[in-house]
Protein backbone atom coordinates (compact mmCIF):
# COMPACT_ATOMS: atom_id res chain seq x y z
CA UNK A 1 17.21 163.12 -59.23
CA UNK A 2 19.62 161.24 -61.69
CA UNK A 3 20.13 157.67 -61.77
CA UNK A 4 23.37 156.36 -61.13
CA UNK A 5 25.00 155.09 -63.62
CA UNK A 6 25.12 151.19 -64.29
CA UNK A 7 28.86 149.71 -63.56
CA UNK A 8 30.84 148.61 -66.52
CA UNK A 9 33.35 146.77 -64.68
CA UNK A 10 32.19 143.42 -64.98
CA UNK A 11 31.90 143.71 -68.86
CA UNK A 12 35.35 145.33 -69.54
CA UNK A 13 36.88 142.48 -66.68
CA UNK A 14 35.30 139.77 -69.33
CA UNK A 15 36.55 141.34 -72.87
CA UNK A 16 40.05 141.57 -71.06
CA UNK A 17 40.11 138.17 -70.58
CA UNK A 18 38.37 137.22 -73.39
CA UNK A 19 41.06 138.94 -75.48
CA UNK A 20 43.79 137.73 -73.90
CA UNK A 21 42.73 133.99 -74.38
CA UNK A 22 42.63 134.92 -78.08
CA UNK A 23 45.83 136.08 -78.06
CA UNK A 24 47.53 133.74 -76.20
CA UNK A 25 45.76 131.02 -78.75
CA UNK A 26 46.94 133.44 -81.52
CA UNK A 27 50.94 132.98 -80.57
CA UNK A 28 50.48 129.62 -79.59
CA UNK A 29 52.15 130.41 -75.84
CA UNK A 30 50.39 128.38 -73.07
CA UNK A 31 52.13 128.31 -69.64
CA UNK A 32 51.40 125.44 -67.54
CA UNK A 33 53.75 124.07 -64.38
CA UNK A 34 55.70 121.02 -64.57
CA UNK A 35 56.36 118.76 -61.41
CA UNK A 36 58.45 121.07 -60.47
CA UNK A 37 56.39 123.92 -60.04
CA UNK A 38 58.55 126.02 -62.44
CA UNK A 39 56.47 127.39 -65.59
CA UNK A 40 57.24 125.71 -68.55
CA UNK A 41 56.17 125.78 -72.28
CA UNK A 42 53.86 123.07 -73.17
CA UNK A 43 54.88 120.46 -75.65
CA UNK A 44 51.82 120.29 -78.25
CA UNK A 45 52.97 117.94 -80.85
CA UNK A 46 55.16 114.85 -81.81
CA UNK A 47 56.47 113.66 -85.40
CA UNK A 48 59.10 110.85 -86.86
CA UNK A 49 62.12 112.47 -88.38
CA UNK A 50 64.32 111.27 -90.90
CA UNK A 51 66.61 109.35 -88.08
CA UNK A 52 63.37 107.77 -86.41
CA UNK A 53 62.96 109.67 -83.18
CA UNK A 54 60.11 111.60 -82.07
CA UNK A 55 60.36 115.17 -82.51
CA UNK A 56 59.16 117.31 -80.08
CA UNK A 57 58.15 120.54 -80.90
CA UNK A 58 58.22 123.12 -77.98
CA UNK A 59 56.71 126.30 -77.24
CA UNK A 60 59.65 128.82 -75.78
CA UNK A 61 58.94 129.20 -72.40
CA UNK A 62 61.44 129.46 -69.05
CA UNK A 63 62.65 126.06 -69.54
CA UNK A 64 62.34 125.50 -73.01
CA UNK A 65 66.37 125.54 -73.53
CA UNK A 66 67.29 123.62 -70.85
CA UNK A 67 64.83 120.71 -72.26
CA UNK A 68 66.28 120.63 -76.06
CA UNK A 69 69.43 120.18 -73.91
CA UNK A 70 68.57 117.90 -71.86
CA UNK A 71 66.86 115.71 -74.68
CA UNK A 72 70.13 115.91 -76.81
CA UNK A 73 72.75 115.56 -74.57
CA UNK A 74 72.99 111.94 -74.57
CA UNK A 75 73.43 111.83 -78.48
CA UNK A 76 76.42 114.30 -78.08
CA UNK A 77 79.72 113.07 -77.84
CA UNK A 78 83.36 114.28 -76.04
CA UNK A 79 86.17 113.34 -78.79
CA UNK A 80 89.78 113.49 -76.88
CA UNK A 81 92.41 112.59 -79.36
CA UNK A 82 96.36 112.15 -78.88
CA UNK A 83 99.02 112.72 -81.63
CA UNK A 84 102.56 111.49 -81.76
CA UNK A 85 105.11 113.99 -83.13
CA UNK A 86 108.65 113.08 -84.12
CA UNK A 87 111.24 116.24 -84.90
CA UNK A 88 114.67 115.98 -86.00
CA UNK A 89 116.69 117.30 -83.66
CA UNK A 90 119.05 119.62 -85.86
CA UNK A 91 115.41 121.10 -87.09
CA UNK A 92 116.62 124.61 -87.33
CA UNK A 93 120.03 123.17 -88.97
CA UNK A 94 122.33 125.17 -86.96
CA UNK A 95 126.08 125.13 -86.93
CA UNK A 96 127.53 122.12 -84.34
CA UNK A 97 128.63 124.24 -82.16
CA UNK A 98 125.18 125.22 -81.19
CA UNK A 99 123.86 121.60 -81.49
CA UNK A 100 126.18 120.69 -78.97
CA UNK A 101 125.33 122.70 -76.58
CA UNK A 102 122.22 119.68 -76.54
CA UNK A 103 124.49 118.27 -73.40
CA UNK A 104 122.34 119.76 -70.91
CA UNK A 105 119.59 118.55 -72.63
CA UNK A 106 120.81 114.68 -73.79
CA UNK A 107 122.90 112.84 -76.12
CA UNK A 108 123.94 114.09 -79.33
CA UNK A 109 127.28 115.30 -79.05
CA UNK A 110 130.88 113.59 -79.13
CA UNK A 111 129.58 111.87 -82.57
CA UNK A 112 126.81 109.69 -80.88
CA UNK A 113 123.57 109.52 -82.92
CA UNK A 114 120.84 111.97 -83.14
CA UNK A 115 117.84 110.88 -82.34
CA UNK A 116 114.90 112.88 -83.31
CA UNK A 117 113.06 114.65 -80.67
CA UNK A 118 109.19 112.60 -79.78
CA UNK A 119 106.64 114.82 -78.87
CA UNK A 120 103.26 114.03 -78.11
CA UNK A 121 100.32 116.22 -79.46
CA UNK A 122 96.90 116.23 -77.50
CA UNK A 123 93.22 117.87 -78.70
CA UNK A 124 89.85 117.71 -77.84
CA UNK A 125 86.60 117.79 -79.91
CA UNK A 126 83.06 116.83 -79.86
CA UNK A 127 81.05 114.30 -82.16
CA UNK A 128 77.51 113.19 -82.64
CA UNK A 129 75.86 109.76 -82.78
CA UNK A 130 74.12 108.98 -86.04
CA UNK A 131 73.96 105.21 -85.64
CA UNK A 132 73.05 103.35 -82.15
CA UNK A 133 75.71 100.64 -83.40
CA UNK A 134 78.12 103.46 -82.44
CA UNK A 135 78.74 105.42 -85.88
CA UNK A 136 79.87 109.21 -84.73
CA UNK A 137 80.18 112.16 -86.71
CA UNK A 138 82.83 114.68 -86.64
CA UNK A 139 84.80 117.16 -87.97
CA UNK A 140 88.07 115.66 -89.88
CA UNK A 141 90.38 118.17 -88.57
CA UNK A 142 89.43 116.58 -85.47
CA UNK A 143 90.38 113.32 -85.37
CA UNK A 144 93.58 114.10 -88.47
CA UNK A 145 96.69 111.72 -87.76
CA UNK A 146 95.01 111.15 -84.18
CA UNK A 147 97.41 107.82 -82.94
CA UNK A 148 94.73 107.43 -80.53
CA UNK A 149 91.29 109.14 -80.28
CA UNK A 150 89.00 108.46 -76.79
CA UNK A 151 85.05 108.43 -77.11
CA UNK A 152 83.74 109.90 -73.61
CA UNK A 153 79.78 109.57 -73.74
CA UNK A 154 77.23 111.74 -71.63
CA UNK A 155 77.03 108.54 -69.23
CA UNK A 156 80.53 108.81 -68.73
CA UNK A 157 81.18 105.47 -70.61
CA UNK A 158 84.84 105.73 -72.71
CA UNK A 159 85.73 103.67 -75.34
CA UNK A 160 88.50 103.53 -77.96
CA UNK A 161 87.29 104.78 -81.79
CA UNK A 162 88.36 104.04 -84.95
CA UNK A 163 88.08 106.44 -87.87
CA UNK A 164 86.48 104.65 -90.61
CA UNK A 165 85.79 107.19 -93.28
CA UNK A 166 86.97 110.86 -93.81
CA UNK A 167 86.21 113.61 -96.47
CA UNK A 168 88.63 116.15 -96.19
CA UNK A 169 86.79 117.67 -98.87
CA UNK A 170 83.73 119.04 -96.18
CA UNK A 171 85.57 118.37 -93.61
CA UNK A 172 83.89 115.60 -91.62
CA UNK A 173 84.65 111.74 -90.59
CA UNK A 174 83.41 109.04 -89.06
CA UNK A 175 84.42 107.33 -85.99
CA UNK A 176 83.07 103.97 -85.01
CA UNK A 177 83.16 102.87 -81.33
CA UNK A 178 82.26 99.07 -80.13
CA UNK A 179 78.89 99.56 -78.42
CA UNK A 180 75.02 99.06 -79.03
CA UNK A 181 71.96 100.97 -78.28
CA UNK A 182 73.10 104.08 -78.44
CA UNK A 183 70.92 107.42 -78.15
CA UNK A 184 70.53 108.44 -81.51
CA UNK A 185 70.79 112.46 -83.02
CA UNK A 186 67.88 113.78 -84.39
CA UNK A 187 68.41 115.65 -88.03
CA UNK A 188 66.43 118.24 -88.96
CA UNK A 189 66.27 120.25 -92.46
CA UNK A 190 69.15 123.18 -93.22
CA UNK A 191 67.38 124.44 -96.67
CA UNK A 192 64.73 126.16 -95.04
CA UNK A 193 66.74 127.79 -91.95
CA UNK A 194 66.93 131.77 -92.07
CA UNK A 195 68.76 134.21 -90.28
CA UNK A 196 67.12 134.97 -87.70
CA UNK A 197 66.39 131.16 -86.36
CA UNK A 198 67.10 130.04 -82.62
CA UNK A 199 70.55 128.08 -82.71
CA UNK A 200 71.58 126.03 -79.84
CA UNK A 201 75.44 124.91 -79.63
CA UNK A 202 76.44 121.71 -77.60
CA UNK A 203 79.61 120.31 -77.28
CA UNK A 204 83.26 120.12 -75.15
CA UNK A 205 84.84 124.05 -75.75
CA UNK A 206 88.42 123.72 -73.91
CA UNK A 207 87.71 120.30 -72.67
CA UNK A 208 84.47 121.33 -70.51
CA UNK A 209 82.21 118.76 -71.69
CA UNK A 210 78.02 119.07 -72.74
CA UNK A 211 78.62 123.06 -72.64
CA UNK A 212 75.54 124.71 -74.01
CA UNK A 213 75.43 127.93 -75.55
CA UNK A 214 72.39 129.72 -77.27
CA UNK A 215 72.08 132.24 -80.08
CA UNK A 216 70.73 132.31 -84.05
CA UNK A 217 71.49 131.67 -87.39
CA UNK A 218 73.62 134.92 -88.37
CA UNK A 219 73.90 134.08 -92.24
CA UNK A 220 73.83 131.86 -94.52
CA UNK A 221 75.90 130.45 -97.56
CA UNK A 222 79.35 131.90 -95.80
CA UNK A 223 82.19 130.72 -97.44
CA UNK A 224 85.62 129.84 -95.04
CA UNK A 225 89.36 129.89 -97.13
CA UNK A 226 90.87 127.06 -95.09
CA UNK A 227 88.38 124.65 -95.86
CA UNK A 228 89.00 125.47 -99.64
CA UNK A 229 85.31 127.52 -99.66
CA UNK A 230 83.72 123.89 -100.74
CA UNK A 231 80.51 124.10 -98.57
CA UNK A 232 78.27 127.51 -98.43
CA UNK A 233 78.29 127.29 -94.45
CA UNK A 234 76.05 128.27 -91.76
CA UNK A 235 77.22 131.50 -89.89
CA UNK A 236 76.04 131.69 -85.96
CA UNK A 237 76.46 133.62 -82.98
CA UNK A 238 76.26 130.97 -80.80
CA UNK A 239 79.61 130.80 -78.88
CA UNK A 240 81.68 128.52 -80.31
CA UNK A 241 84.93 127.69 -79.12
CA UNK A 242 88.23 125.69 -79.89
CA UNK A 243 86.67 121.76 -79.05
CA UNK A 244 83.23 122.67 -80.40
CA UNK A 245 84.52 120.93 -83.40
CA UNK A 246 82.17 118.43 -84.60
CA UNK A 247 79.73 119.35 -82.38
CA UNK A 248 75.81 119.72 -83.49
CA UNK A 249 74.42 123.10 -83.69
CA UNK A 250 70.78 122.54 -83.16
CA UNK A 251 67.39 124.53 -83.75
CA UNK A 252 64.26 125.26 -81.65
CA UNK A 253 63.06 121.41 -82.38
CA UNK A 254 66.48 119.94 -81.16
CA UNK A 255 67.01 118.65 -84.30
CA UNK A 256 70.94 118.90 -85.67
CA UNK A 257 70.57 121.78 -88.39
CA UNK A 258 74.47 121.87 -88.81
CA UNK A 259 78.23 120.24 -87.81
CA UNK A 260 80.34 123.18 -86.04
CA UNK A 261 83.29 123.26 -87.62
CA UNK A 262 84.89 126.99 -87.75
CA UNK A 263 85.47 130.45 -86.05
CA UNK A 264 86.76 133.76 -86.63
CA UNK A 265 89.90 134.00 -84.26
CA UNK A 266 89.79 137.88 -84.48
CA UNK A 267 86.01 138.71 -83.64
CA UNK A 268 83.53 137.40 -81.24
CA UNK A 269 80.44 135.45 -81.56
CA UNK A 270 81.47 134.57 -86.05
CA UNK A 271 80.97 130.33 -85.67
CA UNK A 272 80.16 128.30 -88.63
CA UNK A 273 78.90 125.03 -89.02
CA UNK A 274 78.58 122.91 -92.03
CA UNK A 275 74.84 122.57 -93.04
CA UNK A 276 73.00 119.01 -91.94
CA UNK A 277 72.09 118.39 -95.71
CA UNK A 278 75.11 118.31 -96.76
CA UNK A 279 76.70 115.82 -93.80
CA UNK A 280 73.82 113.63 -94.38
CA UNK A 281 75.00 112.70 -97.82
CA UNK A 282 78.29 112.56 -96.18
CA UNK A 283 77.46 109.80 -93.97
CA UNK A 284 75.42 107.73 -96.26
CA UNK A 285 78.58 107.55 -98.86
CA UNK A 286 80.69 107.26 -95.85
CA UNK A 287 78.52 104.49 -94.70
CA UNK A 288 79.01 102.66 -97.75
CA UNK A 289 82.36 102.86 -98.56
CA UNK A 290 83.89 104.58 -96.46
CA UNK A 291 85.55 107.14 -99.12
CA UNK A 292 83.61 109.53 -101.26
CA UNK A 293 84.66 110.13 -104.98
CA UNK A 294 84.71 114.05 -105.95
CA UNK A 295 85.58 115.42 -109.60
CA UNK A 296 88.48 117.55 -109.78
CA UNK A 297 90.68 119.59 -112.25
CA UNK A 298 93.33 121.48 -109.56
CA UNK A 299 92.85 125.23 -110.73
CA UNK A 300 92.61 128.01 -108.32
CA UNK A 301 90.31 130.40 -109.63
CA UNK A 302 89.65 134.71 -109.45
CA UNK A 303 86.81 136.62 -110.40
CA UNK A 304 87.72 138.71 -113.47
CA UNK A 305 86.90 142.47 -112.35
CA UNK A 306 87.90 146.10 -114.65
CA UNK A 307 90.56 146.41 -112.39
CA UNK A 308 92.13 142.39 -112.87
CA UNK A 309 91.17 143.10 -116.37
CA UNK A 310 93.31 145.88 -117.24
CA UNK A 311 96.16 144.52 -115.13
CA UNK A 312 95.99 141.64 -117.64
CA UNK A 313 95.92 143.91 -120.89
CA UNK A 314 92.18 142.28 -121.51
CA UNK A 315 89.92 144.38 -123.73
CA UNK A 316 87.00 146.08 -121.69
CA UNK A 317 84.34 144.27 -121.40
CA UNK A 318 85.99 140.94 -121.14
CA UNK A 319 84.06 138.14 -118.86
CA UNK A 320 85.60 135.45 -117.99
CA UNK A 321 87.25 133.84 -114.89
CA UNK A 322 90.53 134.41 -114.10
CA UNK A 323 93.62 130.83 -113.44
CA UNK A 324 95.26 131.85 -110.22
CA UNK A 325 96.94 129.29 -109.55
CA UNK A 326 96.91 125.46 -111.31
CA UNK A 327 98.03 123.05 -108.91
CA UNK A 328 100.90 120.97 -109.52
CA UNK A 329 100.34 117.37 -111.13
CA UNK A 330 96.69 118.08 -111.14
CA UNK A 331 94.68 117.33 -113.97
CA UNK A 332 94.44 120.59 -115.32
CA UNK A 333 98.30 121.11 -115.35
CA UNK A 334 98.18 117.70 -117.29
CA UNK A 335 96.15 119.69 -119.70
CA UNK A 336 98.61 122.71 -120.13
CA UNK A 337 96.18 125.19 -118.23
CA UNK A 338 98.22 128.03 -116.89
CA UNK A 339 98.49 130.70 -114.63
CA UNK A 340 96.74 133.97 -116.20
CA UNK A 341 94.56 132.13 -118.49
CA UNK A 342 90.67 133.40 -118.43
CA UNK A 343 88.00 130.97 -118.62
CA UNK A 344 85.83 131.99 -121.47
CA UNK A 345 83.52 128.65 -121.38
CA UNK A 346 83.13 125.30 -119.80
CA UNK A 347 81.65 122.44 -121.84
CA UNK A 348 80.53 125.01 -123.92
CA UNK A 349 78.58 127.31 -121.43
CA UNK A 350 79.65 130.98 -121.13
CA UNK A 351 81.23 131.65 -117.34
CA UNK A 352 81.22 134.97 -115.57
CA UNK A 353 81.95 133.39 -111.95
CA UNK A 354 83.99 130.80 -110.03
CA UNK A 355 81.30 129.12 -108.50
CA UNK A 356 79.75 128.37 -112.47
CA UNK A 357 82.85 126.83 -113.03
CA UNK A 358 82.63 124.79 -109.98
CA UNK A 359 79.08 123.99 -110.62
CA UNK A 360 79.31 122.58 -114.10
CA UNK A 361 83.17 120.65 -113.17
CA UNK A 362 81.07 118.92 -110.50
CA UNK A 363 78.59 118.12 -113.07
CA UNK A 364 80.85 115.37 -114.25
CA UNK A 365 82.09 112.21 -112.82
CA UNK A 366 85.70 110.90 -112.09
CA UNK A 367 87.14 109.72 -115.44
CA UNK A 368 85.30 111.68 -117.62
CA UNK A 369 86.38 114.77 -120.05
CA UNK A 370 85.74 118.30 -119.62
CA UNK A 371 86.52 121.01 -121.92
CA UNK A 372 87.46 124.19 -121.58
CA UNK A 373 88.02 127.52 -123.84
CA UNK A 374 90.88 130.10 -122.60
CA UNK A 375 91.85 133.46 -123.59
CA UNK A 376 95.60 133.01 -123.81
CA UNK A 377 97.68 136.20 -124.97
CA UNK A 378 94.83 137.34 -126.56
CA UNK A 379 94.58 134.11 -128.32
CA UNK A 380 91.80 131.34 -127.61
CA UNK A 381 93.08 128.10 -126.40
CA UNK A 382 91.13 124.82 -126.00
CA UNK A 383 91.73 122.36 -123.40
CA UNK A 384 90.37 118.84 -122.80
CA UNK A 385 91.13 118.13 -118.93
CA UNK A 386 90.40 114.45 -117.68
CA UNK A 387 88.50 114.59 -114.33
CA UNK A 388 90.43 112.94 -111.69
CA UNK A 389 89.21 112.14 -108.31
CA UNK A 390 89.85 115.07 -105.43
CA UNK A 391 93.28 114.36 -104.00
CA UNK A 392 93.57 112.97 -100.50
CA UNK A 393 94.32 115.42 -97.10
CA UNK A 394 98.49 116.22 -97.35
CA UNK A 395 97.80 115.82 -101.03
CA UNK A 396 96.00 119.63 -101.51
CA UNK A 397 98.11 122.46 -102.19
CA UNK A 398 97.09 125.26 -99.92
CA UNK A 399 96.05 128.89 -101.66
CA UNK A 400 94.26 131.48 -99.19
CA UNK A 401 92.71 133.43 -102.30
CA UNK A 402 90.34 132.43 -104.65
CA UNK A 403 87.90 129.57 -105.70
CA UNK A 404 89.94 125.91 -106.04
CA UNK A 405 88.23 123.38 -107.76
């Protein structure tokens, strides 16, 4: 008679949970219950960040979101800013008769004086602490020509803030506020963010305060016309919405990886936010003075392609970059730079792209000289263009193609 054979149950129920110990050890995923009794992921280290703060470093698990949330809300900021308008009231400059049909309306016919029309403007943003002496960072376009701007903090506190630095040229500024001990931000790192990375978006989208959206980083290095393609931007698909502006976009840490800033009005999901390295040094010249010096020549640039090339009778083969547009009174108008020229060399370097030129114009400082070689009806023309200092916001001519510089 056979023997039965000897279970294996007990030994396959221990390698099964053996191996998934490992595993969950491997990915780093424990699940443990809060007070609550929800599951939660475990928080398994702390470290001092640039700003100070300890940063916690979680583990995604059901609540994970909710807690980077939670943590940074109180360093997040509602920005509600009104704007006083004045309009002449013959603004379309029609005939009289048609002004004077203003009766129903009020005075302006019979010869009495025309006063222009007041309107008052109102818009709505978000910010982010950076100081506990109440130093906020936001967008520019925010808080432009505000006549009054209104701080609301996550305690429902609201005080009256000042703007005491701007740089149109990234498009951020600082508003100051009269209170202490305020919940700092916590800044992370954007030069090592992929797509790919968690992105968290907090801010005030149509007024709705502390609205928090999730998705990743999409791109990177995105470039945006109508703020003149001056910072390489970080592209999300977290929803971002009209009053997002200034608002931090944050990673899995809940550190502030980036400044929203932008979307595209025809698609859904295409945000942008200007990269945390580049606000920091923002805020530190801000800090200082608040105004930040930025070299500038005023040409418009185009990248020199066969097609461009033949357009402009250029010999195949040419390389070069291409003078849009040169802005008026700008330094390199000054310098007799005109539309059509092609940038052969800058300072002496060969230049196949806009963003070389950019790169080695930024190279110098305010006041000095840089030179340039230009094909010019087939001719090459030198020009020595002083450096002058980027022109303030109503002072930048608008072009919606090219590089400006």
């Amino acid at each position: 008679m056979d023997k039965p054979e000897k279970s294996n149950g007990p030994v396959l129920w221990f390698i099964t949970v053996l191996l998934t110990l490992i595993l969950g050890i491997g990915l780093g995923y424990y699940i443990l219950p809060n007070q609550n009794g929800k599951n939660t992921a475990s928080k398994v280290s702390a470290t001092v960040t640039e700003s100070g703060g300890p940063a916690i470093t979680l583990k995604i698990g059901e609540n994970a979101i909710a807690d980077i949330a939670e943590a940074a809300a109180p360093s997040v900021v509602n920005i509600d800013t009104r704007t006083s308008l004045s309009m002449p009231r013959d603004v379309f400059h029609n005939p009289q008769g048609f002004r004077n049909f203003e009766f129903f309306f009020g005075p302006g016919m019979h010869g009495m004086p025309q006063q222009p029309r007041r309107f008052e403007s109102r818009g709505s943003g978000s910010g982010v602490i950076v100081r506990n002496d109440g130093y906020i960072l936001t967008n520019n376009h925010v808080v432009r020509n505000a006549s009054e701007i209104k701080v609301t903090l996550n305690d429902k506190r609201v005080f009256i803030g000042k703007v005491v630095g701007r740089d149109s040229f990234t498009d951020l500024a600082l508003v100051k506020i009269e209170v202490q001990d305020l919940p700092v931000v916590r800044f992370g790192a954007s030069k090592s963010l992929r797509p790919g990375d968690w992105a968290i978006a907090i801010g005030s989208p149509l007024g709705l305060d502390h609205t928090v959206t999730l998705g990743i980083v999409s791109a990177l290095g995105r470039s945006v016309a109508d703020l003149n393609n001056n910072v390489e931007l970080i592209q999300t698909d977290a929803a971002i919405n009209p009053g997002n502006s200034g608002g931090p976009l944050l990673n899995i840490h809940g550190e502030v990886i980036g400044i929203n800033t932008a979307i595209r009005s025809d698609a859904q999901n295409i945000g942008f936010a200007i990269p945390i390295d580049s606000a920091k040094d923002v805020i530190t010249q801000l800090l200082a003075g608040g105004s930040i010096k930025r070299p500038y020549v005023g040409v418009y640039m185009q990248e020199l392609d066969e097609k461009l090339a033949r357009s402009l009778g250029l010999s195949k083969g040419a390389a070069g970059v291409v003078v849009a547009q040169v802005a008026s009174g700008s330094p390199a108008n000054q310098a007799g730079l005109q539309q059509g020229d092609v940038i052969e060399r800058v300072d002496g370097q060969p230049v196949k792209s806009s963003k070389e030129v950019q790169g080695l114009v930024r190279g110098h400082k305010v006041g000095e000289t840089v030179n340039m070689l230009v094909l010019r009806n087939g001719k090459l023309v030198a020009a020595q263009i002083k450096v002058g200092d980027y022109p303030a916001e109503g002072q930048i001519e608008t072009q919606p193609n090219g590089e400006e510089n």
